[in-house]
C-alpha atoms as a PDB file:
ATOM      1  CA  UNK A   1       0.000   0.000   0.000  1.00  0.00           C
ATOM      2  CA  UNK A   2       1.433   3.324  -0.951  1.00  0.00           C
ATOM      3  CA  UNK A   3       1.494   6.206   1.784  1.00  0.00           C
ATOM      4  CA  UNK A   4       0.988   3.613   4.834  1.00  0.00           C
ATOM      5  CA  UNK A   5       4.051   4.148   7.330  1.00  0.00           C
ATOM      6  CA  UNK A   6       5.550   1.380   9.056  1.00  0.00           C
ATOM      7  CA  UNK A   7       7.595   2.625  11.621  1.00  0.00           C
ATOM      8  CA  UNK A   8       7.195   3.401  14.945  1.00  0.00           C
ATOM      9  CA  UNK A   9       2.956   2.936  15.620  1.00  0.00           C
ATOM     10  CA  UNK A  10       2.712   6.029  16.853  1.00  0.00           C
ATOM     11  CA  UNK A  11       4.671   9.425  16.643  1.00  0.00           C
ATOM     12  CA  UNK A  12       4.629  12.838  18.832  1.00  0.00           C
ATOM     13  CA  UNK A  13       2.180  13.670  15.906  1.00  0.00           C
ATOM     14  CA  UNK A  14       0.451  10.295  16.070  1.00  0.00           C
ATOM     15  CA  UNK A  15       0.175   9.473  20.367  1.00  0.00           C
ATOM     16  CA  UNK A  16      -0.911   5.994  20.863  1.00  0.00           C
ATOM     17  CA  UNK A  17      -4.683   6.889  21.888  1.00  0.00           C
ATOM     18  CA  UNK A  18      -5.451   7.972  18.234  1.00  0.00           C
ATOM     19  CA  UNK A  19      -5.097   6.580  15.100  1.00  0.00           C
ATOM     20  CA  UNK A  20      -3.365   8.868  12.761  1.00  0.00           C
ATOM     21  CA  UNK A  21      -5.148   8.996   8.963  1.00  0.00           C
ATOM     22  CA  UNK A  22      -2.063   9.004   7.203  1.00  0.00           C
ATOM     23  CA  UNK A  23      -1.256   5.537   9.043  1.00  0.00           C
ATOM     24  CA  UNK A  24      -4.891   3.582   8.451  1.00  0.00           C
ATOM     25  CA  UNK A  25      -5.759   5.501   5.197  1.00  0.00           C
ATOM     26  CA  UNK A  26      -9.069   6.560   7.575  1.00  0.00           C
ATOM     27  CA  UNK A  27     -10.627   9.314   9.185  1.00  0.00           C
ATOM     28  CA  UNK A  28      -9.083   9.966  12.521  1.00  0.00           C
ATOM     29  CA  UNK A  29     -10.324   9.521  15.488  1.00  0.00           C
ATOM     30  CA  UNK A  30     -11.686  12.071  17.995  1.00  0.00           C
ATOM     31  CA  UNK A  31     -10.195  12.823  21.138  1.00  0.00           C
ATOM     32  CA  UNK A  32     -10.262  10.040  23.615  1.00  0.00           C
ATOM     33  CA  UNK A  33     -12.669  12.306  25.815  1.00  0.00           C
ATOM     34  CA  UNK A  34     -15.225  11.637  23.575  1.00  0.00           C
ATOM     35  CA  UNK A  35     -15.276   8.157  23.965  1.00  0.00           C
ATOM     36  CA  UNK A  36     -16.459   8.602  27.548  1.00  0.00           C
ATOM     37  CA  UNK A  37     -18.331  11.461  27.146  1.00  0.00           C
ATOM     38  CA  UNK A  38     -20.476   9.383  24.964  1.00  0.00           C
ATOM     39  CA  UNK A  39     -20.342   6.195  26.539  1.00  0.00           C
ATOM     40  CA  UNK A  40     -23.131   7.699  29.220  1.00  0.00           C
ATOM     41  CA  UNK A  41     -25.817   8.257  27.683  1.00  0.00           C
ATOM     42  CA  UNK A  42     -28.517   9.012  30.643  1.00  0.00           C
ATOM     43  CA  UNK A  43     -29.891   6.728  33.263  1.00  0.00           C
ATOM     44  CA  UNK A  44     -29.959   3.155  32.837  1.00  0.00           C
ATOM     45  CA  UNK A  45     -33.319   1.357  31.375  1.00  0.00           C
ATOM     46  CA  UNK A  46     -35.680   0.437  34.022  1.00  0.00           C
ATOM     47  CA  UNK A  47     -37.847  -1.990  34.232  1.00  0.00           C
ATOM     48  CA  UNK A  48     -41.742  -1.174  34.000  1.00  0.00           C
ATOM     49  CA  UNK A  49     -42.814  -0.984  37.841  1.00  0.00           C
ATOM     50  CA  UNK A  50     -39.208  -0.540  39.420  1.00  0.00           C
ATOM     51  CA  UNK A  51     -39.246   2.265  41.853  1.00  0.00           C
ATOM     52  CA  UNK A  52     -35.721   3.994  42.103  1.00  0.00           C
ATOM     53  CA  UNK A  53     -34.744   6.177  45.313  1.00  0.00           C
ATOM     54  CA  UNK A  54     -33.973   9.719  44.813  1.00  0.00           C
ATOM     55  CA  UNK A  55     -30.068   8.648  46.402  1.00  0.00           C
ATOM     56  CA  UNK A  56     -29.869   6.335  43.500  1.00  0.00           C
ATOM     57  CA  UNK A  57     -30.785   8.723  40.904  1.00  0.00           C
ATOM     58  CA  UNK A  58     -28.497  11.167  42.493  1.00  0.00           C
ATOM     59  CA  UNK A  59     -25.641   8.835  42.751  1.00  0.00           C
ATOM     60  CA  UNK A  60     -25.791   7.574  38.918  1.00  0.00           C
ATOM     61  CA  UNK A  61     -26.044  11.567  38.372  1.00  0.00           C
ATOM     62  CA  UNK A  62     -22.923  11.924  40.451  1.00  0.00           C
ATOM     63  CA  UNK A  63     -20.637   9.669  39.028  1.00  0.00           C
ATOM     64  CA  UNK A  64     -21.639  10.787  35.142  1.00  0.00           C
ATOM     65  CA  UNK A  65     -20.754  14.290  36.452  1.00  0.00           C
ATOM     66  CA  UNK A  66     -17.363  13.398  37.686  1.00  0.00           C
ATOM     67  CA  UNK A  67     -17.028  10.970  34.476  1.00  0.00           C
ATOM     68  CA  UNK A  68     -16.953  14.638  32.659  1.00  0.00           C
ATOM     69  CA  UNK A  69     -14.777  16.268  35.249  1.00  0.00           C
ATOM     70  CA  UNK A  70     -12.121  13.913  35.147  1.00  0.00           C
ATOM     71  CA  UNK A  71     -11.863  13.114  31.959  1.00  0.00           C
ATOM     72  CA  UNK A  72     -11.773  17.390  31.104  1.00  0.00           C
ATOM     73  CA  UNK A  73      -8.470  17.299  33.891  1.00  0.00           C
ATOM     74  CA  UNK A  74      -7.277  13.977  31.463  1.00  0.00           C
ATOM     75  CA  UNK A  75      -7.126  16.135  28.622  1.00  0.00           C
ATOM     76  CA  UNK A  76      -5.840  18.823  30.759  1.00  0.00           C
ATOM     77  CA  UNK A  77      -3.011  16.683  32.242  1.00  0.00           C
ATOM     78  CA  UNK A  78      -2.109  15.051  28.687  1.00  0.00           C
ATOM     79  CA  UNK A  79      -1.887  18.346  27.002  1.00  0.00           C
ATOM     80  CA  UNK A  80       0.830  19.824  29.278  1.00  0.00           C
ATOM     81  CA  UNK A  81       5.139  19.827  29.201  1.00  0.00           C
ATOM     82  CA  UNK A  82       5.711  15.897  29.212  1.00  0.00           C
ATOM     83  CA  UNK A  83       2.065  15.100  27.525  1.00  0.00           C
ATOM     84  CA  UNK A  84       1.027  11.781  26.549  1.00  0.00           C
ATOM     85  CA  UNK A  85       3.936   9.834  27.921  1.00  0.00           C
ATOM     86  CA  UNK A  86       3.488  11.339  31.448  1.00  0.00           C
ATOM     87  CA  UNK A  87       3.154   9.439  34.513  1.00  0.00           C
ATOM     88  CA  UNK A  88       0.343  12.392  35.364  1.00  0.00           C
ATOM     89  CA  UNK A  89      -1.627  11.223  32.522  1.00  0.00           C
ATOM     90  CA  UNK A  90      -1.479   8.078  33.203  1.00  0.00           C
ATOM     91  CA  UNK A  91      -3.095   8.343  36.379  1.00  0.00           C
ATOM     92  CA  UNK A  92      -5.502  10.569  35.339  1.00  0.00           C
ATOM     93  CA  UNK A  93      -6.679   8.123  32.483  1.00  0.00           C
ATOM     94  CA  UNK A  94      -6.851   5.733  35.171  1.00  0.00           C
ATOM     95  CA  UNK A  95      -9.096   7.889  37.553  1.00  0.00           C
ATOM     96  CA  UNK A  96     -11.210   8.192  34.629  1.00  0.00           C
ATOM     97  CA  UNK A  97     -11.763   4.393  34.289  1.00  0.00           C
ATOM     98  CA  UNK A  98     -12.276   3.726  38.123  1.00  0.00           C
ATOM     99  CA  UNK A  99     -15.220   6.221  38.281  1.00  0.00           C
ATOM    100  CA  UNK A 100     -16.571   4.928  34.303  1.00  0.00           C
ATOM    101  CA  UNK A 101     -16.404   1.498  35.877  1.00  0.00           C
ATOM    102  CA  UNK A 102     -18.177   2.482  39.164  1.00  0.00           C
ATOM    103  CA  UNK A 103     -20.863   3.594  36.778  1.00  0.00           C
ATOM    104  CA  UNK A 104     -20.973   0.766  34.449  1.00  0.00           C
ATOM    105  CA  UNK A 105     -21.312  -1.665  37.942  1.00  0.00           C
ATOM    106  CA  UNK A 106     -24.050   0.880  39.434  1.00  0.00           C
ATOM    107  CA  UNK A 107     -26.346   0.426  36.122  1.00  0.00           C
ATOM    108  CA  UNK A 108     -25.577  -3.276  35.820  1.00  0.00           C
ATOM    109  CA  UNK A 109     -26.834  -4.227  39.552  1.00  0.00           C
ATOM    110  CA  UNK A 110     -29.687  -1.582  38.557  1.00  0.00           C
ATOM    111  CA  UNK A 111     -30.754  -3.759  35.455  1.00  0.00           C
ATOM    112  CA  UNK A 112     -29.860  -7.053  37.117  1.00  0.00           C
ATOM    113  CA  UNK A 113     -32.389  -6.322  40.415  1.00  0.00           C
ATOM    114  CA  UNK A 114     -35.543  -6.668  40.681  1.00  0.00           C
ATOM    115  CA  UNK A 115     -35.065  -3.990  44.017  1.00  0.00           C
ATOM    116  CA  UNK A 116     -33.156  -0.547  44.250  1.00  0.00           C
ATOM    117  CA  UNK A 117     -30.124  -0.892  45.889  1.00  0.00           C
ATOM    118  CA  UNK A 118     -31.183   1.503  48.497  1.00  0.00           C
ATOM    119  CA  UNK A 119     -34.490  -0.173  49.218  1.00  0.00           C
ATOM    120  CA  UNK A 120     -32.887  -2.065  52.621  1.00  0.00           C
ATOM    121  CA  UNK A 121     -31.715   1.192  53.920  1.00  0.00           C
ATOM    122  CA  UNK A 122     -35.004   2.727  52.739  1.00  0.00           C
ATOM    123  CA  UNK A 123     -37.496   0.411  54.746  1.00  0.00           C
ATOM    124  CA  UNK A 124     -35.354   1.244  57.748  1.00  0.00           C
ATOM    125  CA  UNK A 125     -35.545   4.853  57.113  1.00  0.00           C
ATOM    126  CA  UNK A 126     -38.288   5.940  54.933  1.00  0.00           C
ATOM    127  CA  UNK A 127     -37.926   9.322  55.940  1.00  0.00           C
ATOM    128  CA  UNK A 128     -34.694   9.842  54.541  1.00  0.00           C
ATOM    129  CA  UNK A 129     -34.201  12.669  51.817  1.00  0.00           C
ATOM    130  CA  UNK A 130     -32.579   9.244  49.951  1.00  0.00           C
ATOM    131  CA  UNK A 131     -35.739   7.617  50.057  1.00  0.00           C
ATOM    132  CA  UNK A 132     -38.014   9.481  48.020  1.00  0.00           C
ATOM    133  CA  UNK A 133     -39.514   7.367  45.546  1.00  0.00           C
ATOM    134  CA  UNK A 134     -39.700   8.222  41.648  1.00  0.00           C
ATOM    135  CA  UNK A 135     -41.862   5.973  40.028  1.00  0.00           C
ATOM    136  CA  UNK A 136     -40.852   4.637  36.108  1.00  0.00           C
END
């Protein structure tokens, strides 16, 4: 193939969370913040019936929130002196995983349970700010 570079997979031009067009002979890829950004797309399906706590709600609401934050301080953190190959950025992509993966395991025990995760806490306490009910 004619124009396809061999060499090193990535350059300073090219850093290894993109694909470069010149490389692939394809469009290139956005910024890795929008492959989080994206990947939450609301609150999880519920089931007809299920009754979700208000500290639920808030909680999935919470973590998207910080999903956005950290992965703005990412970019932030990658875009500086030492960049991509920094052990800042690094850690920051990390952070970014924990909290996507704290999300991903909040909506999957949401969609695998028949019950709210709160709803223990909640027949203990039902007057708890936590414990209002919205109906789906």
């Amino acid at each position: 193939m004619a124009g396809v570079s061999y060499s090193p997979s990535w350059t300073l031009s090219c850093p290894p969370l993109r694909r470069c067009s010149s490389m692939f002979n394809s469009k290139q890829i956005p910024n890795p913040s929008a492959i989080f950004v994206r990947s939450h797309r609301g609150p999880a399906p519920a089931a007809a019936g299920l009754k979700r706590y208000w500290g639920t709600a808030m909680r999935e609401l919470n973590l998207s929130k910080m999903i956005e934050k950290k992965v703005a301080e990412a970019m932030e953190v990658c875009n500086g002196e030492e960049g991509m190959r920094s052990d800042g950025c690094r850690v920051a992509w990390d952070e970014v995983e924990e909290v996507s993966s704290a999300l991903a395991d909040l909506r999957r025990r949401l969609a695998d349970s028949a019950v709210d995760p709160l709803e223990p806490f909640c027949l203990q306490n039902p007057e708890d700010e936590e414990c209002r009910i919205y109906e789906y």
